[in-house]
N, C-alpha and C. Protein backbone atom coordinates (compact mmCIF):
# COMPACT_ATOMS: atom_id res chain seq x y z
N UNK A 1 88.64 54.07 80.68
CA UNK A 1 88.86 54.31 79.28
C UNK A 1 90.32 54.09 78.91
N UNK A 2 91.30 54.51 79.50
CA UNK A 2 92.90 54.52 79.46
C UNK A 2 93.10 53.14 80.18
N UNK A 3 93.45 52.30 79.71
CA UNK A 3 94.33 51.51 80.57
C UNK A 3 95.53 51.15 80.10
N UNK A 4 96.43 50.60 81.17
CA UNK A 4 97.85 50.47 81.12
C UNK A 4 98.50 50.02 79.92
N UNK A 5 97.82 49.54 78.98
CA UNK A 5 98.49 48.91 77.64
C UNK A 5 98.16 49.81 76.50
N UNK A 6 97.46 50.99 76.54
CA UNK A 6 96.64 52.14 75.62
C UNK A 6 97.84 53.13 76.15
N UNK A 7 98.46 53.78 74.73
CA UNK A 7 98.87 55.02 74.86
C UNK A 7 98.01 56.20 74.26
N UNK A 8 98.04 57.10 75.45
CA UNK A 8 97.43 58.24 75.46
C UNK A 8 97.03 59.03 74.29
N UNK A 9 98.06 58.95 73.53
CA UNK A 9 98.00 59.55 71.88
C UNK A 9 97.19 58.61 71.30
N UNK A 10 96.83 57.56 71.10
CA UNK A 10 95.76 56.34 70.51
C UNK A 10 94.57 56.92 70.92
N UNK A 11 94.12 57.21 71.90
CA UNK A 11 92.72 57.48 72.14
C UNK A 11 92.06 58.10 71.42
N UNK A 12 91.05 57.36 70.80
CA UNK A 12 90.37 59.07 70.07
C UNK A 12 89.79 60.03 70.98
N UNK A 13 89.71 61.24 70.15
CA UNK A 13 89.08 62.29 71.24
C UNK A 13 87.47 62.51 70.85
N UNK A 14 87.19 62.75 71.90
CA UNK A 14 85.68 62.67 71.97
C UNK A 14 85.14 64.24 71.57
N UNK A 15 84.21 64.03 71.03
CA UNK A 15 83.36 65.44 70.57
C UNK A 15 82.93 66.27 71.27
N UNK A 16 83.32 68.13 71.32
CA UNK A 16 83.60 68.60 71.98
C UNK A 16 82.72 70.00 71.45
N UNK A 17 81.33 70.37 72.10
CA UNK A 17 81.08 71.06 71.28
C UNK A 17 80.71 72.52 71.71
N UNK A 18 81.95 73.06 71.71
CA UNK A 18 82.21 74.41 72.12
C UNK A 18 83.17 75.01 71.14
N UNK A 19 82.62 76.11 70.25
CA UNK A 19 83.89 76.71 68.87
C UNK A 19 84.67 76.76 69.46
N UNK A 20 85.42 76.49 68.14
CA UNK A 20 86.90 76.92 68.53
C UNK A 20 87.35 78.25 68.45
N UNK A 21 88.37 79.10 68.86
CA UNK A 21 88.56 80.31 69.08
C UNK A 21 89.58 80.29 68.00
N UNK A 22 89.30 81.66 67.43
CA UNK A 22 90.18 82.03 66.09
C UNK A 22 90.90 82.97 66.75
N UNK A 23 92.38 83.10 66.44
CA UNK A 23 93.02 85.02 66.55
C UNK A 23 92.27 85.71 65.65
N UNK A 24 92.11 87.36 65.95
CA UNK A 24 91.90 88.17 65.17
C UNK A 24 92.93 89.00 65.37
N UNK A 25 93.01 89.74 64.50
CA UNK A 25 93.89 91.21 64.38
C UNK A 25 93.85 92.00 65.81
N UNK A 26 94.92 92.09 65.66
CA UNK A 26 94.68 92.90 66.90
C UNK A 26 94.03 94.59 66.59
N UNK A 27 93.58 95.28 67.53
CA UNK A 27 93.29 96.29 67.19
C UNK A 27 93.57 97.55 67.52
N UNK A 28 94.77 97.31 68.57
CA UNK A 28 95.55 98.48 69.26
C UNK A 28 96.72 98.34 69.06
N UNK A 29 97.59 99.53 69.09
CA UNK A 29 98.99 98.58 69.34
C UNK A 29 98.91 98.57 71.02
N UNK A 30 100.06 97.63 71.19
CA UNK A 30 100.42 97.44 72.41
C UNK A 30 101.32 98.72 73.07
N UNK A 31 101.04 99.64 73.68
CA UNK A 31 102.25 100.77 74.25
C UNK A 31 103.14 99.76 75.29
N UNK A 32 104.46 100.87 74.84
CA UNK A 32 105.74 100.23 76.29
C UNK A 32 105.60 101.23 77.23
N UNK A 33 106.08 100.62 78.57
CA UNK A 33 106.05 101.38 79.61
C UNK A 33 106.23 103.05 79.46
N UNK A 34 107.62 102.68 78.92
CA UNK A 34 108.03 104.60 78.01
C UNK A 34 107.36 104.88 77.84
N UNK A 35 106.57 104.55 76.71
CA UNK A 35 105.56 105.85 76.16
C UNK A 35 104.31 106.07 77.17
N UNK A 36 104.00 105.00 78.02
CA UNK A 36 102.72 105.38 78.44
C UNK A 36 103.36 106.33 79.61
N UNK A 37 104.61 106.16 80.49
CA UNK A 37 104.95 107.01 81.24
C UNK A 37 105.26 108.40 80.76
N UNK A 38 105.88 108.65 79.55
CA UNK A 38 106.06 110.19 78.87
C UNK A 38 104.43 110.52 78.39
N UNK A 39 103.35 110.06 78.17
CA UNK A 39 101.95 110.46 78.07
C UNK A 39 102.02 110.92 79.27
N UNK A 40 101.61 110.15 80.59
CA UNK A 40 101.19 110.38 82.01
C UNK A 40 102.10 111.61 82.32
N UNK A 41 103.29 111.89 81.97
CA UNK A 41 104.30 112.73 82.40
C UNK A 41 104.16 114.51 81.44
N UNK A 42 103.48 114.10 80.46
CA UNK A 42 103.13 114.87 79.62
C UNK A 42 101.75 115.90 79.97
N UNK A 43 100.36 114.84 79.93
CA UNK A 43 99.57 115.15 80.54
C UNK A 43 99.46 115.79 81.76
N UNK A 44 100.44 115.56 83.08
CA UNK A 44 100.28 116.02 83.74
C UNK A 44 101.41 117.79 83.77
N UNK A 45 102.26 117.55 83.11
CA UNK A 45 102.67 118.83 82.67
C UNK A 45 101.85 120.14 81.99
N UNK A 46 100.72 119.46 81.06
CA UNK A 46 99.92 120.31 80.82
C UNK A 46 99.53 120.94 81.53
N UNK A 47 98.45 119.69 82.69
CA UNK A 47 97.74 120.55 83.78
C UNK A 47 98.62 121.64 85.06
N UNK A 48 100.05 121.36 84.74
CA UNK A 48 100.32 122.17 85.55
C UNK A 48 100.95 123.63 84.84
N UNK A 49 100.60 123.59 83.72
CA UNK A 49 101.11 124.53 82.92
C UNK A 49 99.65 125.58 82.27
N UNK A 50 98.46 124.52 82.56
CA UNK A 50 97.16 125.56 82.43
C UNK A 50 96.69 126.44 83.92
N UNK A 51 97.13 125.02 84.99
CA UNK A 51 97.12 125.75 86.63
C UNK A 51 98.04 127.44 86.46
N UNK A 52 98.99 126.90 86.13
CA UNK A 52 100.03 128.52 86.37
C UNK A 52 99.70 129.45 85.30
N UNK A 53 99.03 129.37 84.49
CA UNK A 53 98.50 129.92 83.45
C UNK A 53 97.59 130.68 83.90
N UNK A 54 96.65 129.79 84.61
CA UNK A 54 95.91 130.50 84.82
C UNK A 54 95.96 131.56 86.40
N UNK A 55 96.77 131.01 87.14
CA UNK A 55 97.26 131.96 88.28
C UNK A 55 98.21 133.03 88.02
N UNK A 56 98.82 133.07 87.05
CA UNK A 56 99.44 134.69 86.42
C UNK A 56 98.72 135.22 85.35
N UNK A 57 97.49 134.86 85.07
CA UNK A 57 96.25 135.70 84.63
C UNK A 57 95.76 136.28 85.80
N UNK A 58 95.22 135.24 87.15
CA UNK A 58 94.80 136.92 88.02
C UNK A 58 96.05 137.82 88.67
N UNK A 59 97.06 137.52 88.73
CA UNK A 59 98.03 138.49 88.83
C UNK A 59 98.01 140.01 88.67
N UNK A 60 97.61 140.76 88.97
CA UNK A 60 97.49 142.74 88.03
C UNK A 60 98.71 142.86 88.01
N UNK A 61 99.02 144.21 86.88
CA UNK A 61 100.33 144.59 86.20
C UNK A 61 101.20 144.94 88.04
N UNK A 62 101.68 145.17 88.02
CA UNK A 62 102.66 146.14 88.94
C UNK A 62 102.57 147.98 88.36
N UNK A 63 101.43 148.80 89.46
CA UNK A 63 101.57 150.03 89.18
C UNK A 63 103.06 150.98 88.90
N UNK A 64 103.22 151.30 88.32
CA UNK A 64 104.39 152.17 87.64
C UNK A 64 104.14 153.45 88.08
N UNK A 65 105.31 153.70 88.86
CA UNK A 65 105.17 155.08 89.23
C UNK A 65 105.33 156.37 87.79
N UNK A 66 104.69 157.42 88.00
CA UNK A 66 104.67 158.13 87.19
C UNK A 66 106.32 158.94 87.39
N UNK A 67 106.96 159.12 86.08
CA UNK A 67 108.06 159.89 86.22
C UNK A 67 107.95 161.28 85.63
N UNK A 68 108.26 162.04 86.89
CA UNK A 68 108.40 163.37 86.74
C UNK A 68 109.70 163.82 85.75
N UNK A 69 108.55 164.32 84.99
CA UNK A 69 109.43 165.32 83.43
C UNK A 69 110.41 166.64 84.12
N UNK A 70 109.72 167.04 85.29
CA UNK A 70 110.69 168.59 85.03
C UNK A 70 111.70 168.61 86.16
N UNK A 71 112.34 167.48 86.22
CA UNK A 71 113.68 167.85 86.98
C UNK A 71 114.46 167.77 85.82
C-alpha cells in the first residue's frame, strides 16, 4: 500500500469501526499524597483513641481510704 514515492500523510485512512472515545467529567477529585496520608494517619488515630477509650473504661476507680474524723 505505502510505497517509496507515497508520503505517509497522503494515504487515506481506512474505515475504522470502533467509537470513538469521548472525555467525560471527571467524577472525583484526584487526592495528593498529603491528604490521603493525613486521612490514613487520622483514621488510624481514631482507632487508637477508641482502643484506649475503651481500656480506661474497664479500669475501676482507685478505692479511697476512708478518713478518720476524730483525730
Amino acid at each position: 500500500m505505502n510505497t517509496n514515492n507515497e508520503n505517509i500523510l497522503d494515504i487515506p485512512i481506512p474505515p475504522i469501526a470502533v467509537p470513538i472515545l469521548t472525555p467525560s467529567k471527571p467524577t472525583t477529585k484526584v487526592k495528593s499524597s498529603k491528604s490521603m496520608a493525613k486521612n490514613a494517619y487520622d483514621a488510624v488515630r481514631k482507632k487508637m483513641n477508641e482502643f484506649s477509650d475503651c481500656i480506661l473504661g474497664h479500669i475501676p476507680e482507685p478505692i479511697k481510704k476512708p478518713i478518720n474524723e476524730k483525730r
